[in-house]
N, C-alpha and C. Protein backbone atom coordinates (compact mmCIF):
# COMPACT_ATOMS: atom_id res chain seq x y z
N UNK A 1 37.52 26.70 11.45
CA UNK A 1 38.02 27.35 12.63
C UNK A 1 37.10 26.98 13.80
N UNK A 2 37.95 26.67 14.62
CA UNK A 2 37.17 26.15 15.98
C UNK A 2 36.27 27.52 17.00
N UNK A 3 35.57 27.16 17.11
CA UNK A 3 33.87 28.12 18.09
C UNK A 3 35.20 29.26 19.01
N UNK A 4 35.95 28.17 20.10
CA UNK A 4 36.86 28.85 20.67
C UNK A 4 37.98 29.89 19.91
N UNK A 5 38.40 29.19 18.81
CA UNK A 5 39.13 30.52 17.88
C UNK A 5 38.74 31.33 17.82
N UNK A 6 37.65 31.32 17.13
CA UNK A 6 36.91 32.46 16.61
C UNK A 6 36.28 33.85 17.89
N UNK A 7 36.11 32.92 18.62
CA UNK A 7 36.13 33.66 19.96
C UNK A 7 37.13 34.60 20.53
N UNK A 8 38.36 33.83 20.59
CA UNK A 8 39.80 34.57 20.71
C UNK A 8 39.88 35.80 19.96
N UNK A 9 39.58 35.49 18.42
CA UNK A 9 39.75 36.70 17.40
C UNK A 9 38.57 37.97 17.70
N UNK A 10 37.66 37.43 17.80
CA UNK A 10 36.77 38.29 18.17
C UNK A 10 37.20 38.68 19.27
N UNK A 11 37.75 38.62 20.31
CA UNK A 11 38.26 39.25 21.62
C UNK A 11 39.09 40.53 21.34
N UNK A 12 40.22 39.98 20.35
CA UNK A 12 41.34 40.78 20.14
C UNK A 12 41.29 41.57 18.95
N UNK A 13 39.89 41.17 18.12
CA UNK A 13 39.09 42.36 17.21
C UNK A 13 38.66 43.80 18.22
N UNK A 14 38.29 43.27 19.39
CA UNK A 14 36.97 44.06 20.14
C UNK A 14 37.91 45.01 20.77
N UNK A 15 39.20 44.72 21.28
CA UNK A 15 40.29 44.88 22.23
C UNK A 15 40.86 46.58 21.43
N UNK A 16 41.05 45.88 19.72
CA UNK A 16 41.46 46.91 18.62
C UNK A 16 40.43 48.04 18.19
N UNK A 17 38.88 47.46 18.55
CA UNK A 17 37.71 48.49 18.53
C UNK A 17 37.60 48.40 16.89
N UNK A 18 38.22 47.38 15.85
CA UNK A 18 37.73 46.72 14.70
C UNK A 18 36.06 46.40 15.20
N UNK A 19 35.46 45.69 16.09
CA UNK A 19 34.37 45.38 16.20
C UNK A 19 33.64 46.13 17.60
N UNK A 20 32.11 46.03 17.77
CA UNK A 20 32.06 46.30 18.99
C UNK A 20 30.70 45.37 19.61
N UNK A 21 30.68 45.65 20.77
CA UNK A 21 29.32 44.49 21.14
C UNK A 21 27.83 45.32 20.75
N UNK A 22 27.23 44.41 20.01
CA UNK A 22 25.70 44.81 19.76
C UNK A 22 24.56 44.02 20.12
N UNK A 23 23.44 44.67 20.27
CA UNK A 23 22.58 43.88 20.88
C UNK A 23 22.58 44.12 22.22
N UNK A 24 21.28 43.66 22.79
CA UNK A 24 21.53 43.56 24.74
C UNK A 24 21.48 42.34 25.46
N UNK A 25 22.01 42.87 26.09
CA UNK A 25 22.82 41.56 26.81
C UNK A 25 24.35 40.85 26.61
N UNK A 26 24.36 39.74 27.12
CA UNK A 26 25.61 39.28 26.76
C UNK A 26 25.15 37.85 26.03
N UNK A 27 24.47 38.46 24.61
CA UNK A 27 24.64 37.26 23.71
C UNK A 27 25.92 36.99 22.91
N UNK A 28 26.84 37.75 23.43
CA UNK A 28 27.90 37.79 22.20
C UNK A 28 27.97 38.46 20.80
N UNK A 29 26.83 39.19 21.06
CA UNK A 29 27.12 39.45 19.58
C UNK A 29 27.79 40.80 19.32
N UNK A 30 28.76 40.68 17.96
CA UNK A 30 29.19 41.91 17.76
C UNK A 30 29.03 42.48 16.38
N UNK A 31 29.65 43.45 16.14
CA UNK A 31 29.04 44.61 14.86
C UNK A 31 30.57 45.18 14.28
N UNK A 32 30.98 45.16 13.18
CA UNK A 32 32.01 45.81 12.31
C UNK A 32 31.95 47.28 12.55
N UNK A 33 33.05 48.29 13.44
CA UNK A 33 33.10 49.45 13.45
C UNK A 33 33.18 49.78 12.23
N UNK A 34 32.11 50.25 11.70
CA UNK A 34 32.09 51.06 10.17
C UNK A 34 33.67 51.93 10.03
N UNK A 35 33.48 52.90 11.02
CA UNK A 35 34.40 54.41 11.19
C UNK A 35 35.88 53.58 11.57
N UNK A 36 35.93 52.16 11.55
CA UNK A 36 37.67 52.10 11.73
C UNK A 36 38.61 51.87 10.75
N UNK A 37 39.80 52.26 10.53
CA UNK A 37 40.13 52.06 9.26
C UNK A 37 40.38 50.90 8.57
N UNK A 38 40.31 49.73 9.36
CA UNK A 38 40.51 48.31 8.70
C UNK A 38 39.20 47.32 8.89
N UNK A 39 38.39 48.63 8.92
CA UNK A 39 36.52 47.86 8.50
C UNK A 39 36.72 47.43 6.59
N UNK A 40 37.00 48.17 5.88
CA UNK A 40 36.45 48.06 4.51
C UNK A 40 37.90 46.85 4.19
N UNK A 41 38.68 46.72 4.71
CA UNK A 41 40.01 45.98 4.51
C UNK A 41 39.10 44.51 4.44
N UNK A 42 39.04 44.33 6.06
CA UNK A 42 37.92 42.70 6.25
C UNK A 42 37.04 42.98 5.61
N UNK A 43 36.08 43.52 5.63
CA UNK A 43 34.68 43.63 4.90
C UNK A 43 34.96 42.94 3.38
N UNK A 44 36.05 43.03 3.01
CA UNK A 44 36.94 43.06 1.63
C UNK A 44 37.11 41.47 2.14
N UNK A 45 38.09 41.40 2.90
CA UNK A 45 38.08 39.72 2.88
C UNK A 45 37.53 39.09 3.05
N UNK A 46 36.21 39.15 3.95
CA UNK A 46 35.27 38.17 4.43
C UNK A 46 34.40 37.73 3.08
N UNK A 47 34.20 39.06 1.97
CA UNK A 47 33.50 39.05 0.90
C UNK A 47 33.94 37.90 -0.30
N UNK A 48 35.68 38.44 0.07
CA UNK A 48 36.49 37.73 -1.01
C UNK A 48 36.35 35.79 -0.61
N UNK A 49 36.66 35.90 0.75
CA UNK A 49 36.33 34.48 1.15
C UNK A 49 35.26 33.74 1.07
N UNK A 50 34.14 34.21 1.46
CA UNK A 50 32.69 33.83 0.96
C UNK A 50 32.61 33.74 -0.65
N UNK A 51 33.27 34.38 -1.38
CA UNK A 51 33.07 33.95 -2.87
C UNK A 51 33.95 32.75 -2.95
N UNK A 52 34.78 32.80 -2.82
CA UNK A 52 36.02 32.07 -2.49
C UNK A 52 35.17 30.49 -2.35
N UNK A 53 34.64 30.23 -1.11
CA UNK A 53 33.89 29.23 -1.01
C UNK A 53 32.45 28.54 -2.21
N UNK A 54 32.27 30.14 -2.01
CA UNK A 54 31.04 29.33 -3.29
C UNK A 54 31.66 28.76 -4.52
N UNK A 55 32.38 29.33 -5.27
CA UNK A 55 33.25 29.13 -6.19
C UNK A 55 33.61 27.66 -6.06
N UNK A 56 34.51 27.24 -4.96
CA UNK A 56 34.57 26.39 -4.82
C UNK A 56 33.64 24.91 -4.94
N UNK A 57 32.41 25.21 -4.51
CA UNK A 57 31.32 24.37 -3.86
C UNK A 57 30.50 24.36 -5.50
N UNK A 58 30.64 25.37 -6.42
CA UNK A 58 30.32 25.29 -7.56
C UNK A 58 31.12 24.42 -8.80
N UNK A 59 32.40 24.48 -8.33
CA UNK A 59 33.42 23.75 -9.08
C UNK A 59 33.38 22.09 -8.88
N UNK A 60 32.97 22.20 -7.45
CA UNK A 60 32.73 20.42 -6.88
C UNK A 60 31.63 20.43 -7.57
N UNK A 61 30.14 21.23 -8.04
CA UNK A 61 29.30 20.43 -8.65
C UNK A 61 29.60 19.92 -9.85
N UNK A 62 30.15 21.34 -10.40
CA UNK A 62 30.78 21.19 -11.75
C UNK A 62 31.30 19.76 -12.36
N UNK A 63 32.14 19.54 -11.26
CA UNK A 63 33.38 18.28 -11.63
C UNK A 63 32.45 17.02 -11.47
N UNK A 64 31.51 17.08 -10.40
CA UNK A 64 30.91 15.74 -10.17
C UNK A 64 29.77 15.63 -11.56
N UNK A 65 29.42 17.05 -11.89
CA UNK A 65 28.23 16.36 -13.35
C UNK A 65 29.07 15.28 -14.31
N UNK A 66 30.14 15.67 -14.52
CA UNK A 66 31.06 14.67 -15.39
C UNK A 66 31.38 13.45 -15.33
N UNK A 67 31.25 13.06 -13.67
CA UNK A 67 31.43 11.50 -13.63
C UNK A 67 30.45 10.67 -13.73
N UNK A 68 31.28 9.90 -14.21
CA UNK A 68 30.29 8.34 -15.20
C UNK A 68 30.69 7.21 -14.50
N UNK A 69 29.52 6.22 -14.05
CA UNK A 69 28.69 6.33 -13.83
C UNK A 69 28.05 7.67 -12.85
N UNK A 70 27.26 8.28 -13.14
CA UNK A 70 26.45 9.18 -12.71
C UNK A 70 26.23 9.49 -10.95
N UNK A 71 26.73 9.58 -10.12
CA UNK A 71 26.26 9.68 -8.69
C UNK A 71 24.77 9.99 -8.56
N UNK A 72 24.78 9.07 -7.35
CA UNK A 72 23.31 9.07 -6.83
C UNK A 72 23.02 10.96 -5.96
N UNK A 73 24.05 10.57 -5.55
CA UNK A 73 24.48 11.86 -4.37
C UNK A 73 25.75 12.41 -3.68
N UNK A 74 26.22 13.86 -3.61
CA UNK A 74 27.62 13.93 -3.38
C UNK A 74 27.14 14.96 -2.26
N UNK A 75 27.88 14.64 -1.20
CA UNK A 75 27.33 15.41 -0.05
C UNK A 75 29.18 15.66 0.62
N UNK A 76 28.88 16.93 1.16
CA UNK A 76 29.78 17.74 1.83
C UNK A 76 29.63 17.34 3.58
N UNK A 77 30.81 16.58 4.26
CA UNK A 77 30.54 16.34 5.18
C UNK A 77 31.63 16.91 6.32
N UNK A 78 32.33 16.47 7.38
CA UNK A 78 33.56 17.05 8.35
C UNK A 78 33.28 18.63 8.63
N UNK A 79 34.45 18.52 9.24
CA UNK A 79 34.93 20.08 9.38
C UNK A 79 34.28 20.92 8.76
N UNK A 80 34.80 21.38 7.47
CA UNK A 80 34.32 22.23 6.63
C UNK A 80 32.81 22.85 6.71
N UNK A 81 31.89 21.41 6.51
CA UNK A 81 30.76 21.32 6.62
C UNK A 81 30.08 21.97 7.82
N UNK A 82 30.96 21.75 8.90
CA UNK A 82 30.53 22.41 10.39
C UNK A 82 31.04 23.69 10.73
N UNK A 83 31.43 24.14 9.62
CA UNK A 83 32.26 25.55 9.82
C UNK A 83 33.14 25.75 10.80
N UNK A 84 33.78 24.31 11.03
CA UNK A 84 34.92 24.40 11.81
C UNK A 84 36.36 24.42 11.62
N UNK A 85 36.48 24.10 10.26
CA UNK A 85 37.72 24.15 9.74
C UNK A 85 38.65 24.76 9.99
N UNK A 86 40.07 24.01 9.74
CA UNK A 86 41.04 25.44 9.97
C UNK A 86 42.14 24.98 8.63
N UNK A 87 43.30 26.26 8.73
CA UNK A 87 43.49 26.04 7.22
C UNK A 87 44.37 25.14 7.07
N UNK A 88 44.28 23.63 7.43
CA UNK A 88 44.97 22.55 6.88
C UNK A 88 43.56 21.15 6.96
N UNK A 89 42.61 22.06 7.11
CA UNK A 89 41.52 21.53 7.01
C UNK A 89 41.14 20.43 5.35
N UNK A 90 41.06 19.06 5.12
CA UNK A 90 40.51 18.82 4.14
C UNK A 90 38.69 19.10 3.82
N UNK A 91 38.42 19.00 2.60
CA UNK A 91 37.07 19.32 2.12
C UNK A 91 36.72 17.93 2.15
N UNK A 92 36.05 17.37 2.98
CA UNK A 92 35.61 15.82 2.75
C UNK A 92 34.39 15.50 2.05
N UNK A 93 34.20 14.78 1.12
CA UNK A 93 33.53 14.21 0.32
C UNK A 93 32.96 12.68 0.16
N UNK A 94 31.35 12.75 0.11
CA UNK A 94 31.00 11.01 0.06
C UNK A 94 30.14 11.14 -1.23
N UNK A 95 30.77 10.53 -2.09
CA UNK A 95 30.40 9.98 -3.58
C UNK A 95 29.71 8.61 -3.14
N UNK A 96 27.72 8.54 -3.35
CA UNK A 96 27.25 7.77 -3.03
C UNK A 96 26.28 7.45 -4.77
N UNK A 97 26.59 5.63 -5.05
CA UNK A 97 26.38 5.30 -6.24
C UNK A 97 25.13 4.37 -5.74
N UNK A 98 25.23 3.57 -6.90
CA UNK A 98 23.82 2.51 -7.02
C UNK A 98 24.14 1.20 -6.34
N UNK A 99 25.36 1.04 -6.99
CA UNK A 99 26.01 -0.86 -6.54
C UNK A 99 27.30 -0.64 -6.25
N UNK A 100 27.45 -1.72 -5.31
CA UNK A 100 29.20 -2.15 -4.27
C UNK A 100 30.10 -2.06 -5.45
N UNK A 101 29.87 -2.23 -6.77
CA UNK A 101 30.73 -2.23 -7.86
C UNK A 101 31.31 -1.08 -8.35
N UNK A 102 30.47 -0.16 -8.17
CA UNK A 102 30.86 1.07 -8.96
C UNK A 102 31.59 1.95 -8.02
N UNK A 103 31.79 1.40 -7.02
CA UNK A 103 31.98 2.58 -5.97
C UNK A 103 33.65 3.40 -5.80
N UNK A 104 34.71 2.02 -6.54
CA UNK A 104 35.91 2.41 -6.61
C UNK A 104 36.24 3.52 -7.74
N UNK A 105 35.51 3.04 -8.79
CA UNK A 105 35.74 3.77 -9.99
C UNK A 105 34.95 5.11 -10.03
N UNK A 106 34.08 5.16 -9.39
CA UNK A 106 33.60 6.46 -9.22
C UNK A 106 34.20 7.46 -8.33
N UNK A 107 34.75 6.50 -7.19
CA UNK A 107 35.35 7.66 -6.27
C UNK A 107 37.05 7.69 -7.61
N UNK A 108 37.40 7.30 -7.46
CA UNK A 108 38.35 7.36 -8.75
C UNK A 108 38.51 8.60 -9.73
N UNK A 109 37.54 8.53 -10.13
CA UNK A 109 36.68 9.19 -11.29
C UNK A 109 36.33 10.62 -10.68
N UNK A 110 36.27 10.89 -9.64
CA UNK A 110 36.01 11.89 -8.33
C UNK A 110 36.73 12.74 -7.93
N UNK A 111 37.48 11.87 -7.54
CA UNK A 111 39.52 12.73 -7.30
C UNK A 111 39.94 13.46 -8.55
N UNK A 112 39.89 12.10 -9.73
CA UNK A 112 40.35 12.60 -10.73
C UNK A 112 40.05 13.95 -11.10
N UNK A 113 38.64 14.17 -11.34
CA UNK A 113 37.81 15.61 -12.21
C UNK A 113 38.19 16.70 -10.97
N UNK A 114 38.33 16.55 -9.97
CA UNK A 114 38.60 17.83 -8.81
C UNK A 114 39.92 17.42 -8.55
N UNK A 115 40.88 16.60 -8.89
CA UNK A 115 42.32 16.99 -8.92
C UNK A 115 42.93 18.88 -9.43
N UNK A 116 42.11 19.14 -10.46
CA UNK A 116 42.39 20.31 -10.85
C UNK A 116 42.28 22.03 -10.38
N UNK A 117 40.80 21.66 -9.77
CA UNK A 117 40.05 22.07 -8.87
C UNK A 117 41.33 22.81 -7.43
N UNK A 118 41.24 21.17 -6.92
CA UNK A 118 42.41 21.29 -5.82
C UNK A 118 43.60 22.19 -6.32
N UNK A 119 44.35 22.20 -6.82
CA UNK A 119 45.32 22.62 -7.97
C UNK A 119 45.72 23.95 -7.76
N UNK A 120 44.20 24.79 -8.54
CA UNK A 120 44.46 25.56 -8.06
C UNK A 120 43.60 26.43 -6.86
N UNK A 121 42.85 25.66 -6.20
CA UNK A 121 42.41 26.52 -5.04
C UNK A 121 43.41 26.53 -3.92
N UNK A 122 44.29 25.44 -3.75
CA UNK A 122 45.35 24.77 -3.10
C UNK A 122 44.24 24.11 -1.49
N UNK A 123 43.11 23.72 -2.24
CA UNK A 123 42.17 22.51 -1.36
C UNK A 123 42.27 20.93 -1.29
N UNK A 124 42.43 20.24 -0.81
CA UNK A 124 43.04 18.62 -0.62
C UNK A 124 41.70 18.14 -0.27
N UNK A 125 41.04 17.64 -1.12
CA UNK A 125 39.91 16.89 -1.05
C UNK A 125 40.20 15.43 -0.93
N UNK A 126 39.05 14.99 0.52
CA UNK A 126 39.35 13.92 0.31
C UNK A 126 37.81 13.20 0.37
N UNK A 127 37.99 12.18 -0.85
CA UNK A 127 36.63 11.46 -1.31
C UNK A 127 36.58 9.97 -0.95
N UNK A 128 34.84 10.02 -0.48
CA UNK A 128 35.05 8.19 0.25
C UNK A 128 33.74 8.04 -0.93
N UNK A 129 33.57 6.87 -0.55
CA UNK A 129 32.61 6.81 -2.16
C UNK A 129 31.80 5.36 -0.70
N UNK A 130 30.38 5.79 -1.38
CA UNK A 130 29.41 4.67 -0.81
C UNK A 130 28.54 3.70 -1.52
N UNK A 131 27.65 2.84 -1.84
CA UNK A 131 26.81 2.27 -2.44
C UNK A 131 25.33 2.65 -1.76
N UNK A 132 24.40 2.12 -2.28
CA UNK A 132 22.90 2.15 -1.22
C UNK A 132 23.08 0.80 -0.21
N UNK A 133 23.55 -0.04 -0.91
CA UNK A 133 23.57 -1.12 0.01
C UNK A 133 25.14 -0.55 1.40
N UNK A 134 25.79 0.30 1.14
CA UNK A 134 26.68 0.41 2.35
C UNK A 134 25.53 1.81 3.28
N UNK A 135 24.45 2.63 2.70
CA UNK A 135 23.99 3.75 3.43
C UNK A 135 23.29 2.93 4.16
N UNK A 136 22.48 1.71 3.67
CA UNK A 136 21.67 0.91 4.30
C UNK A 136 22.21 0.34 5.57
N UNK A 137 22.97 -0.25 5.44
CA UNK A 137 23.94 -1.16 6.63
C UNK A 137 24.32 -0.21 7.27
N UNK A 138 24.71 0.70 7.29
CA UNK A 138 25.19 1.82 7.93
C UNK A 138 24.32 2.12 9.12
N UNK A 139 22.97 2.41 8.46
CA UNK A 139 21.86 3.39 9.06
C UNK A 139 21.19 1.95 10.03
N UNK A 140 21.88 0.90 9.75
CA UNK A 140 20.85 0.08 10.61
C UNK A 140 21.27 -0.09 12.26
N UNK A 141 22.21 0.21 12.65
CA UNK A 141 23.04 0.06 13.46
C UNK A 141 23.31 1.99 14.09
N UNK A 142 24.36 1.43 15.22
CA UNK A 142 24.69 2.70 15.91
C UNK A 142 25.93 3.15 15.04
N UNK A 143 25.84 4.14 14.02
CA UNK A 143 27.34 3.81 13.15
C UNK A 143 27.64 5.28 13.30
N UNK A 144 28.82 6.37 14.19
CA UNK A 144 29.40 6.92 14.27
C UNK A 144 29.53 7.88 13.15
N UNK A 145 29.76 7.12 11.77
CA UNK A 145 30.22 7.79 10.53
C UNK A 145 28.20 8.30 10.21
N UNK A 146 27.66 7.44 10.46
CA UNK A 146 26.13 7.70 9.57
C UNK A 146 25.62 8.86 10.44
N UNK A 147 25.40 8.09 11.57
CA UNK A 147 25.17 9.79 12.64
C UNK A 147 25.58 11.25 11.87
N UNK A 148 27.23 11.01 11.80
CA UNK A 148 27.61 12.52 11.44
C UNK A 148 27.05 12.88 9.79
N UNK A 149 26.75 11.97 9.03
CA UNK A 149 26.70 12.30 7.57
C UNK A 149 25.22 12.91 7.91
N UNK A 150 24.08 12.01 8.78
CA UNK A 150 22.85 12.09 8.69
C UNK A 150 22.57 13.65 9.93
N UNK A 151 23.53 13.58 10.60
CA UNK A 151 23.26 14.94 11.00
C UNK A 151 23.97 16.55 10.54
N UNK A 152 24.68 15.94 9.83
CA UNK A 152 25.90 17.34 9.33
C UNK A 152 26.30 16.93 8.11
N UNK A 153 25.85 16.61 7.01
CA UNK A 153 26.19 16.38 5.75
C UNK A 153 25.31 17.51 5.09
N UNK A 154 25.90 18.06 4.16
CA UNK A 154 24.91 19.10 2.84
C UNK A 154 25.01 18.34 1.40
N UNK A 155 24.11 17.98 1.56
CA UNK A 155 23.87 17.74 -0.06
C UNK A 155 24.44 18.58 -1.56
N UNK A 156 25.35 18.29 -1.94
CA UNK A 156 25.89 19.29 -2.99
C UNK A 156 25.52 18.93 -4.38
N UNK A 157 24.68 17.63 -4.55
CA UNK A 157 23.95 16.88 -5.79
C UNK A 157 23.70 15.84 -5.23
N UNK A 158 22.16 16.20 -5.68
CA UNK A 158 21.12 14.09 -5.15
C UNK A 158 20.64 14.67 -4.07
N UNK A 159 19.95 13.74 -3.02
CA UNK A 159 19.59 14.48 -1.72
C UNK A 159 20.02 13.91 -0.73
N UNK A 160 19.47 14.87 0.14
CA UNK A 160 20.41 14.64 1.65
C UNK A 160 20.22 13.05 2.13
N UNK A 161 21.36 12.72 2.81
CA UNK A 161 21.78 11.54 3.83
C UNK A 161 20.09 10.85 3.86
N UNK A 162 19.68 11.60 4.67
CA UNK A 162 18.22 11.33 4.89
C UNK A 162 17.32 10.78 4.36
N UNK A 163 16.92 11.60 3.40
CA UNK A 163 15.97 11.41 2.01
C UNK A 163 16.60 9.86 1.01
N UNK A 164 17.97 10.26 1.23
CA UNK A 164 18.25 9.16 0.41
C UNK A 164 17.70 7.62 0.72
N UNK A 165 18.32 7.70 2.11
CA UNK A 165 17.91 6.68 2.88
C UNK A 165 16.00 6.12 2.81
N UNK A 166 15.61 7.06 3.19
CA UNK A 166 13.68 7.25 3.07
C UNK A 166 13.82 6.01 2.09
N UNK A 167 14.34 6.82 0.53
CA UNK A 167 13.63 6.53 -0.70
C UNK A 167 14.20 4.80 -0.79
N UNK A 168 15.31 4.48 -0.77
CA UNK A 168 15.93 3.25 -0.96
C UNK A 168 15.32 1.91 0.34
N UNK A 169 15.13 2.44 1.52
CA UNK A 169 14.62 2.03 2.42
C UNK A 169 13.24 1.41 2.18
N UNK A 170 12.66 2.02 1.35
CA UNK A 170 11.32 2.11 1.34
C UNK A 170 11.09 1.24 0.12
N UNK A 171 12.10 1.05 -1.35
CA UNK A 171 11.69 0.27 -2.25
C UNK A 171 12.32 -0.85 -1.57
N UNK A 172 13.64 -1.08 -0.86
CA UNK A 172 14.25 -2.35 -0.16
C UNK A 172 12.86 -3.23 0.52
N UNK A 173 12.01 -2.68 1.44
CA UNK A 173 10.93 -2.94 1.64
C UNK A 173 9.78 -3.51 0.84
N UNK A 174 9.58 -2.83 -0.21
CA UNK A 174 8.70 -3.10 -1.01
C UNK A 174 8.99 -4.03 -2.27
N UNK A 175 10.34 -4.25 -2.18
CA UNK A 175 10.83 -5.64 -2.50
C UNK A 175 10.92 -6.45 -2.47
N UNK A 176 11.19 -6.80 -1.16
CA UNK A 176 10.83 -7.85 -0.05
C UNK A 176 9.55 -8.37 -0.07
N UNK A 177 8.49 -7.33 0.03
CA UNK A 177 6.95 -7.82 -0.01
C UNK A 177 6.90 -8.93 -1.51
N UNK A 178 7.09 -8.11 -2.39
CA UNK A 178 7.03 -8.29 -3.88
C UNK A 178 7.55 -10.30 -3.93
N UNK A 179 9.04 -10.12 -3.14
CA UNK A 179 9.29 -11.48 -3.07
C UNK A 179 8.30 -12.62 -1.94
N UNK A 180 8.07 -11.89 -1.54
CA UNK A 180 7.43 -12.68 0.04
C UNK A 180 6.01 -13.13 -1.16
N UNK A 181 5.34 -11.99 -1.49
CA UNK A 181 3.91 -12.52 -2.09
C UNK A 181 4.29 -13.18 -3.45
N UNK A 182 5.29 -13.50 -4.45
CA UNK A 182 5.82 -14.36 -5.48
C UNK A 182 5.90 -15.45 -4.95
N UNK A 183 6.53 -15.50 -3.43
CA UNK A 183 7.09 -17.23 -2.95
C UNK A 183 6.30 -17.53 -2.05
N UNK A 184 4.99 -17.20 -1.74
CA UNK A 184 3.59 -17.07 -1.06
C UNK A 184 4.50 -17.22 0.51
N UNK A 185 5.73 -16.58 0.64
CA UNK A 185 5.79 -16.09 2.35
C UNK A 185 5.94 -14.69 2.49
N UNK A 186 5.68 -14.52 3.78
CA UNK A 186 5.74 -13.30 3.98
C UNK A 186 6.80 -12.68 4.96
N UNK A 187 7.15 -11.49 4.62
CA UNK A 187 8.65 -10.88 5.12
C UNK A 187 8.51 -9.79 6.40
């Protein structure tokens, strides 16, 4: 749900005296009228939805321990991720492996195990699958997609955008040396 939605609702929460403004000033913030009668109603859904999500986010780990070859890292990225979603929102997904080879069959392999998942949460996941050699090329350049993964991605298994990068970056490097001092040049 978009910053501005949520705004709207909160207007026409505040309007119904469901919520009221707390705090001083005009930070926006507001507070659940305990004493109204459709406090414990939401209180009820917001609860149910927040499980709702974890559940979910537990089921994506779930499904990804199963795929073979093994992911390096499965990170939660888009909308969702930014708590902007709305409800035709997909759950976007980057299934990131070892080699350019594995990358079809794993995202494959991806869909497949959370086909069910989707099913019945009635969530439409959609999975892009990466290599180290595509995070690499990515991150070297001004790349639109890496920006958003490396600034708004959650790690849901393996580690973040970031870290990943560090660690692979850093043996790519120390590879290079390895070859440079074998073929007495240097890199």
């Amino acid at each position: 749900m978009s910053r501005a939605g949520i705004a709207h609702i909160v207007a026409k929460l505040e309007v119904t005296g469901v919520v009221r403004p707390a705090g001083i000033g005009h930070g926006g913030f507001v507070e659940m009228a305990a004493d109204h009668p459709l406090a414990p109603i939401l209180l009820s859904l917001f609860k149910a939805e927040h499980k709702r999500y974890l559940d979910v986010l537990e089921g994506v780990r779930e499904a990804a321990r199963t795929v073979r070859p093994e992911p390096l890292a499965l990170w939660q990225y888009g909308s969702v991720a930014r708590s902007e979603d709305t409800e035709g929102s997909d759950f976007d997904l980057a299934v990131v492996v070892e080699v350019d080879r594995e990358v079809e069959d794993v995202v494959d392999r991806t869909r497949d195990v959370l086909e069910p998942l989707g099913t019945r949460t009635g969530i439409s996941f959609s999975v892009i699958g990466l290599s180290i050699g595509d995070v690499l090329r990515l991150s070297e350049g001004p790349d639109p997609f890496w920006s958003e993964l490396s600034s708004q991605a959650r790690a849901l298994r393996g580690p973040e955008p970031d870290e990943l990068l560090a660690r692979h970056a850093n043996s790519r490097r120390t590879e290079r040396r390895s070859r440079g001092s074998a073929t007495g040049t240097r890199t």
